[in-house]
PDB file of N, CA and C in Angstrom:
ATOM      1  N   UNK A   1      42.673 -51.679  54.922  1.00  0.00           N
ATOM      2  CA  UNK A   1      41.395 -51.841  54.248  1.00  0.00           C
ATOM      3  C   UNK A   1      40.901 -50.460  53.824  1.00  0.00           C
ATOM      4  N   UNK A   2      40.850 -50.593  52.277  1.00  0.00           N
ATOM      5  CA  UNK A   2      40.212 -49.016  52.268  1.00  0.00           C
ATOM      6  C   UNK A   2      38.649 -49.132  51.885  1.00  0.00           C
ATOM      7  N   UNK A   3      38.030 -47.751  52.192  1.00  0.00           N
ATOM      8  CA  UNK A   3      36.468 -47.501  51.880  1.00  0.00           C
ATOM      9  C   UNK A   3      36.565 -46.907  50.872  1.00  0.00           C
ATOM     10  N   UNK A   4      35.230 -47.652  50.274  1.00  0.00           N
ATOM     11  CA  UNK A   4      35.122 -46.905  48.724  1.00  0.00           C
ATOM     12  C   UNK A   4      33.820 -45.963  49.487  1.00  0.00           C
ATOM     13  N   UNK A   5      33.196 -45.269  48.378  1.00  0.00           N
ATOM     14  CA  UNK A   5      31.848 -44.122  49.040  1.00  0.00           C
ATOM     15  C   UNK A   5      30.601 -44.987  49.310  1.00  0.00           C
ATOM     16  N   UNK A   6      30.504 -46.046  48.685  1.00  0.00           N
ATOM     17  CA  UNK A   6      29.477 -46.964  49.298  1.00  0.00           C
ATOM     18  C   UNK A   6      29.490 -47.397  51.051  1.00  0.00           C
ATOM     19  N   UNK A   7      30.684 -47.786  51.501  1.00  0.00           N
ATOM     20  CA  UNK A   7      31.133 -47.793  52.342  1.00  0.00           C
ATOM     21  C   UNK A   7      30.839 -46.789  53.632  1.00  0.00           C
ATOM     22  N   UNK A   8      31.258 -45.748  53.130  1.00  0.00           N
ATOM     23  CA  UNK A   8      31.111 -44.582  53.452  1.00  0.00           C
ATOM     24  C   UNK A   8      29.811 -44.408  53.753  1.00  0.00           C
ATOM     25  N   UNK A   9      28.881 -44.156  52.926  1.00  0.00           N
ATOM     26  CA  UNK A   9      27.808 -43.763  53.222  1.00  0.00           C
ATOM     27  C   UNK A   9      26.915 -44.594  53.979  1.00  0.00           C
ATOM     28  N   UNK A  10      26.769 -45.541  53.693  1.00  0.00           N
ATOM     29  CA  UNK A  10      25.784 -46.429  54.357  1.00  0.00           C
ATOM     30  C   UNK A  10      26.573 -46.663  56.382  1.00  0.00           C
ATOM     31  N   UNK A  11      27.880 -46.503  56.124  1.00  0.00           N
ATOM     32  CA  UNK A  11      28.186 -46.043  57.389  1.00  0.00           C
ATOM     33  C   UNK A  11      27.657 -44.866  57.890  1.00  0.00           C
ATOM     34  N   UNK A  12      27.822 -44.057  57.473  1.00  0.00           N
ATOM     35  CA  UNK A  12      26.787 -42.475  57.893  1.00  0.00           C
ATOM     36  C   UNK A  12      25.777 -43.289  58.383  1.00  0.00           C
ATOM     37  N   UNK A  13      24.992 -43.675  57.537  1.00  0.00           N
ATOM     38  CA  UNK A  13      23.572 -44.105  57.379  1.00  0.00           C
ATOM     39  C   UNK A  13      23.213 -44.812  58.670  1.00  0.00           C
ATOM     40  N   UNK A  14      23.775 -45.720  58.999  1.00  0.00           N
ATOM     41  CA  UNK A  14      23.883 -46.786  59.873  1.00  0.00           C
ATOM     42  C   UNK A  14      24.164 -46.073  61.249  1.00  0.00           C
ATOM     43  N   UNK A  15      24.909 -45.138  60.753  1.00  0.00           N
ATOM     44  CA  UNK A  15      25.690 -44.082  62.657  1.00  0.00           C
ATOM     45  C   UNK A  15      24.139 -43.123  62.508  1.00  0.00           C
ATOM     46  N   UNK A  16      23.474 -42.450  61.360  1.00  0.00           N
ATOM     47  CA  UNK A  16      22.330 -41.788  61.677  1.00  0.00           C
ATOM     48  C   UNK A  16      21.361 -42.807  62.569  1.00  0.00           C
ATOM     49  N   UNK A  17      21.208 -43.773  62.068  1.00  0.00           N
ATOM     50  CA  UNK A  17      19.817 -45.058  62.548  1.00  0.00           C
ATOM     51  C   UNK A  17      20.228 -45.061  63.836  1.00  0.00           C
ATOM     52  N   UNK A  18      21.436 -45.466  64.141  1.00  0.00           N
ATOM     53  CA  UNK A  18      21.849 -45.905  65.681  1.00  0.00           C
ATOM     54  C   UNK A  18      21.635 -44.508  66.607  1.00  0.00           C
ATOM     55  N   UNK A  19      22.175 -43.419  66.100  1.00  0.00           N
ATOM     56  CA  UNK A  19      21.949 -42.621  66.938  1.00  0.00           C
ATOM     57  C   UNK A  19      20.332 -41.825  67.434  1.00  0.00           C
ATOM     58  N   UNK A  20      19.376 -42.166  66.350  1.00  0.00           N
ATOM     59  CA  UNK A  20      18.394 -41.776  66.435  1.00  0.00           C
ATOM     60  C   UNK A  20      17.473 -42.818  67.582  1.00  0.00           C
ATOM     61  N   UNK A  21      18.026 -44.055  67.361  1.00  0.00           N
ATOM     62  CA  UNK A  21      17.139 -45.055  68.083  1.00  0.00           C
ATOM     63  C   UNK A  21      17.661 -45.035  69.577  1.00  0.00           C
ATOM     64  N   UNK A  22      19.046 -44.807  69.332  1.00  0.00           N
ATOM     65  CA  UNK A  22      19.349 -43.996  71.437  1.00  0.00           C
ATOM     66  C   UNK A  22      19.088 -43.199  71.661  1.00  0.00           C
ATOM     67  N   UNK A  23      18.400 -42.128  70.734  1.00  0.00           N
ATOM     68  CA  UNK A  23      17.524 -40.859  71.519  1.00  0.00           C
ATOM     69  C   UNK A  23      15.828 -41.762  71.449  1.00  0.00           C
ATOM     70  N   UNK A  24      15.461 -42.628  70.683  1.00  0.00           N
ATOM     71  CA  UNK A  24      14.452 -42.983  71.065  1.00  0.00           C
ATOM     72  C   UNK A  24      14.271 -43.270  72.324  1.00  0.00           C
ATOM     73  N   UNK A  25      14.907 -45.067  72.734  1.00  0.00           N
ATOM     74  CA  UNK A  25      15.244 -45.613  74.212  1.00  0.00           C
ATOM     75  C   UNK A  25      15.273 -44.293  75.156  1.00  0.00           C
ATOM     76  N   UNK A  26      16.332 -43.536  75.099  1.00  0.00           N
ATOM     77  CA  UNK A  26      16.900 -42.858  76.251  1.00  0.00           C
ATOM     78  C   UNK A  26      15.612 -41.543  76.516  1.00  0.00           C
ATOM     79  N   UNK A  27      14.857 -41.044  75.737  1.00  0.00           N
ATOM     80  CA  UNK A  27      14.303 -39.992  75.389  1.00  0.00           C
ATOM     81  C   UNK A  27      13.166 -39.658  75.032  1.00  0.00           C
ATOM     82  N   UNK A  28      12.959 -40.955  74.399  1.00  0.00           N
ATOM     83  CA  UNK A  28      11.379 -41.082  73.026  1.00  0.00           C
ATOM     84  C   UNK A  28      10.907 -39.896  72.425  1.00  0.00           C
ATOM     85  N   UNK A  29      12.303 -39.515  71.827  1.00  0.00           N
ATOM     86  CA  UNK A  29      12.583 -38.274  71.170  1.00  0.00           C
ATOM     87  C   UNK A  29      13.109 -38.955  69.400  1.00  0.00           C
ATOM     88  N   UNK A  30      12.782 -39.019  68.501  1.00  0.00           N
ATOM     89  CA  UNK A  30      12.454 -39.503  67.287  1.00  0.00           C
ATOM     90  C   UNK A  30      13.374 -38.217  66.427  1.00  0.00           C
ATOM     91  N   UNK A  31      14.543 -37.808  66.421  1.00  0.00           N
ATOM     92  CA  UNK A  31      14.974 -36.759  65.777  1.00  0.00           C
ATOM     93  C   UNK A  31      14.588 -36.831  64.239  1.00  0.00           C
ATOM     94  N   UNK A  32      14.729 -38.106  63.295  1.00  0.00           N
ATOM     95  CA  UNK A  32      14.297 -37.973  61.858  1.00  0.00           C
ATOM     96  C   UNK A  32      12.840 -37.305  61.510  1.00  0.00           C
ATOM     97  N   UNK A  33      12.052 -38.035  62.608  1.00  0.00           N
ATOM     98  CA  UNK A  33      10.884 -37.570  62.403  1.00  0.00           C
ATOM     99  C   UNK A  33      10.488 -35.818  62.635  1.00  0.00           C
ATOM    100  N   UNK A  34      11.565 -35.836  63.845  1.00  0.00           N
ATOM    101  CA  UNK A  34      11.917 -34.168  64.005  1.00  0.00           C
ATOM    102  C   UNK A  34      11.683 -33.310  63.071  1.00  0.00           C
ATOM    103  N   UNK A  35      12.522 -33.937  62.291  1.00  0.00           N
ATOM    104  CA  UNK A  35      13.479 -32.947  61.112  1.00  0.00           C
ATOM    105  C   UNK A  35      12.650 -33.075  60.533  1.00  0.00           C
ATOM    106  N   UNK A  36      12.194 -34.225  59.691  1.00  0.00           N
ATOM    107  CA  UNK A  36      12.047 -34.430  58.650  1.00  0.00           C
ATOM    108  C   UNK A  36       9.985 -34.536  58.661  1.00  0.00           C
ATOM    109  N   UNK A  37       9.415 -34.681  59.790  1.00  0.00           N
ATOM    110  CA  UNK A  37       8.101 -35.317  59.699  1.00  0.00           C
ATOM    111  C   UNK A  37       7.787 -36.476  60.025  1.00  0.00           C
ATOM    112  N   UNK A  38       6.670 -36.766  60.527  1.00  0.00           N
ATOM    113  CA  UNK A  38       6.310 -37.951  61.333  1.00  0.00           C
ATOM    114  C   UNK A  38       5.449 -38.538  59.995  1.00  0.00           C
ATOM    115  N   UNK A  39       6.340 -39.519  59.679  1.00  0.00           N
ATOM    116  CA  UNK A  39       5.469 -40.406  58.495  1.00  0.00           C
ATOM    117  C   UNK A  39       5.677 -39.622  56.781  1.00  0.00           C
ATOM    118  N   UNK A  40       6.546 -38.755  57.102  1.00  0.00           N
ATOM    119  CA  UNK A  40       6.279 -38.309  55.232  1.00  0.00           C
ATOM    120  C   UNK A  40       7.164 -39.082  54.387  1.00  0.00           C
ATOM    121  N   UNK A  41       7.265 -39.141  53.518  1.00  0.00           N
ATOM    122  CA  UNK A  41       7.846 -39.419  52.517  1.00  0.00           C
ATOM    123  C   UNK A  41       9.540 -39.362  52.554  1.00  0.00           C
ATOM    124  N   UNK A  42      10.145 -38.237  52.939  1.00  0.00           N
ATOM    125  CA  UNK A  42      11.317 -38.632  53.118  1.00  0.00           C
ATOM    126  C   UNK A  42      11.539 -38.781  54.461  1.00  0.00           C
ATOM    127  N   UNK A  43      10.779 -39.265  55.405  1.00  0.00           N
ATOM    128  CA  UNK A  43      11.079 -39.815  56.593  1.00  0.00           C
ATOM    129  C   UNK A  43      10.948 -41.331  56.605  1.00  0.00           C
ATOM    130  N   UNK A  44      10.456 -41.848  55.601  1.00  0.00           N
ATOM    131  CA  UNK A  44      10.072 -42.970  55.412  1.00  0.00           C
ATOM    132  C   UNK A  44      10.969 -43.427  54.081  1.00  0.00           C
ATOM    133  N   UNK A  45      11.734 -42.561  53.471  1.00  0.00           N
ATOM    134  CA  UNK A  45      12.655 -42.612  52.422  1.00  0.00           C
ATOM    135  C   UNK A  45      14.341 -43.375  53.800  1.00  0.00           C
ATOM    136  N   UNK A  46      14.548 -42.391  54.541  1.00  0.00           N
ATOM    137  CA  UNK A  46      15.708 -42.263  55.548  1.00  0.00           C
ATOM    138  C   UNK A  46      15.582 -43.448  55.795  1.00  0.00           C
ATOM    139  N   UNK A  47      14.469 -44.105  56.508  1.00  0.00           N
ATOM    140  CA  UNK A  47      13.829 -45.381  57.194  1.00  0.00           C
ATOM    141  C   UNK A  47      15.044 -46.800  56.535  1.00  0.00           C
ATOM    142  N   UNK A  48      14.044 -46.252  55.353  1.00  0.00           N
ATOM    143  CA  UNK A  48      14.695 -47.602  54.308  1.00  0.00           C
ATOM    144  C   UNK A  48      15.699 -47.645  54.176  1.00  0.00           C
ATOM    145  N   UNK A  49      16.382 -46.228  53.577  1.00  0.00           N
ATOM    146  CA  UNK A  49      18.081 -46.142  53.415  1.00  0.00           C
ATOM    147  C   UNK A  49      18.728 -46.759  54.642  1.00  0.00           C
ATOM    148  N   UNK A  50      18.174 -46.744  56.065  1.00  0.00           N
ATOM    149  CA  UNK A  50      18.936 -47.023  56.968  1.00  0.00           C
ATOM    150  C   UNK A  50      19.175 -48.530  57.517  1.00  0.00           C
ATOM    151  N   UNK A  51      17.889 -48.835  56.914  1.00  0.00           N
ATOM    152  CA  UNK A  51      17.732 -50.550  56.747  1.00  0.00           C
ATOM    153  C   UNK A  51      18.202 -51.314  56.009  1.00  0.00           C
ATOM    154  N   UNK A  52      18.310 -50.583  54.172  1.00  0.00           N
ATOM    155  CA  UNK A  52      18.917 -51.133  53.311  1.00  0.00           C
ATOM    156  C   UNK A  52      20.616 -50.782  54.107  1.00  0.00           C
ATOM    157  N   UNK A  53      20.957 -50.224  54.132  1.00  0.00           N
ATOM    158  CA  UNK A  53      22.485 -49.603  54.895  1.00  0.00           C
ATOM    159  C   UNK A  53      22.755 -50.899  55.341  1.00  0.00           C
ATOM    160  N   UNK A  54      22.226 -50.895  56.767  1.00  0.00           N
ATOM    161  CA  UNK A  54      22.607 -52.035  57.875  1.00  0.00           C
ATOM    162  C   UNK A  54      22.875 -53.249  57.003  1.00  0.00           C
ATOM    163  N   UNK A  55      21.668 -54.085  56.103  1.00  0.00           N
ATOM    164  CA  UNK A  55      21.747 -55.068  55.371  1.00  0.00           C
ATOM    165  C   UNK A  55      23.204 -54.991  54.862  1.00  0.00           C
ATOM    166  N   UNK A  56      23.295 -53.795  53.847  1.00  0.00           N
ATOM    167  CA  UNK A  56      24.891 -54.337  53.395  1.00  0.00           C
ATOM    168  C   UNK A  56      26.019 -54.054  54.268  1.00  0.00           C
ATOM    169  N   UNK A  57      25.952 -53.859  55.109  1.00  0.00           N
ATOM    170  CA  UNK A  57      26.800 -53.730  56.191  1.00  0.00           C
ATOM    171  C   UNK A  57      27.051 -54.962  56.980  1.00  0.00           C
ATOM    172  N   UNK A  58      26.110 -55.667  56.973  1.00  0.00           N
ATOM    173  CA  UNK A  58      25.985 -57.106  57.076  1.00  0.00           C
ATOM    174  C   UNK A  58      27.161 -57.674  56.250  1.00  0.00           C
ATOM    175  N   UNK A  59      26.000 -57.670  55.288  1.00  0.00           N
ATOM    176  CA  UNK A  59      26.979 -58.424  53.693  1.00  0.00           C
ATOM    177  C   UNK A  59      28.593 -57.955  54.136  1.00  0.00           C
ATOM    178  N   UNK A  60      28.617 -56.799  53.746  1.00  0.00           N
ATOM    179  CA  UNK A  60      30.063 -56.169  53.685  1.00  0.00           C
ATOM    180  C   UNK A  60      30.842 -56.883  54.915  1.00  0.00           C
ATOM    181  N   UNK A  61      30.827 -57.076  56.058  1.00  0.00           N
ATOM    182  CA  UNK A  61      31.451 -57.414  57.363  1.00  0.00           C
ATOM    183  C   UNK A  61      31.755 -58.896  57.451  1.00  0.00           C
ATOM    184  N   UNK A  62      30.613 -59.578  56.917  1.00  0.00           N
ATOM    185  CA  UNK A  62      31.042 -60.869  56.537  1.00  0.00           C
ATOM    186  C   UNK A  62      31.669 -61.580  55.349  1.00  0.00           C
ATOM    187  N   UNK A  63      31.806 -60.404  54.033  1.00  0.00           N
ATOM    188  CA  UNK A  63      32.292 -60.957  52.972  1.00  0.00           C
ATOM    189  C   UNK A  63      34.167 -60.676  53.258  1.00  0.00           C
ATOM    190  N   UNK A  64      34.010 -59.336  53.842  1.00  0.00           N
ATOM    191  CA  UNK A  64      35.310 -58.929  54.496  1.00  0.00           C
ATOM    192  C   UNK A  64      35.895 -59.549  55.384  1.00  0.00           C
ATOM    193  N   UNK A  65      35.392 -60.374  56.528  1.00  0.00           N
ATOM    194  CA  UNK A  65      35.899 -61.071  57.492  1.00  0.00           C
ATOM    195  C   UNK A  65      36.389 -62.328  56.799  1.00  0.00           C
ATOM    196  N   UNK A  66      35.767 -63.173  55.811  1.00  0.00           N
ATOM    197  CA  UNK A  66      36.165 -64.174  55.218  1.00  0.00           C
ATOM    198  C   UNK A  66      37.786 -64.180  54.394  1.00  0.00           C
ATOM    199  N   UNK A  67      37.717 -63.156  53.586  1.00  0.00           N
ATOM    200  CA  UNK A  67      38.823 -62.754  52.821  1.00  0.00           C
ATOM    201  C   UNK A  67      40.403 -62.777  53.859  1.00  0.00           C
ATOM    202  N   UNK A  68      40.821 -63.687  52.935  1.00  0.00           N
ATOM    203  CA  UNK A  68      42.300 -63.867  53.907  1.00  0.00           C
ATOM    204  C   UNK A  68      43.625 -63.308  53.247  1.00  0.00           C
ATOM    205  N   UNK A  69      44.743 -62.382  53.967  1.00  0.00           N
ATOM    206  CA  UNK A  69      45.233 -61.698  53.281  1.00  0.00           C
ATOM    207  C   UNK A  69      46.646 -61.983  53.442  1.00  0.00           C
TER     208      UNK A  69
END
């Protein structure tokens, strides 16, 4: 199975979200907000990307699991 850069990225995307939300749980340490600001604009840009991400990651996992080869 190969990845195209869509793929790719929204995987990033998805490994950023996950890893930020186990320093939440473990820490309640918020690294995006770190970096980036509590509530600005591109912290709230990341947010979405990481939500829209997951969604097609969804899509993607189940359109892929169906496909028989």
């Amino acid at each position: 199975m190969k990845m195209n850069w869509l793929d790719w990225t929204t995987g990033v995307l998805v490994i950023i979200g996950a890893l930020n939300w186990g320093l939440v749980g473990l820490f309640d340490y918020n690294l995006v907000s770190a970096i980036l600001g509590d509530m600005t604009f591109l912290t709230r840009t990341v947010y979405v990307l990481v939500g829209i991400s997951g969604l097609y990651m969804i899509y993607s996992l189940a359109t892929k699991s169906m496909v028989k080869e």
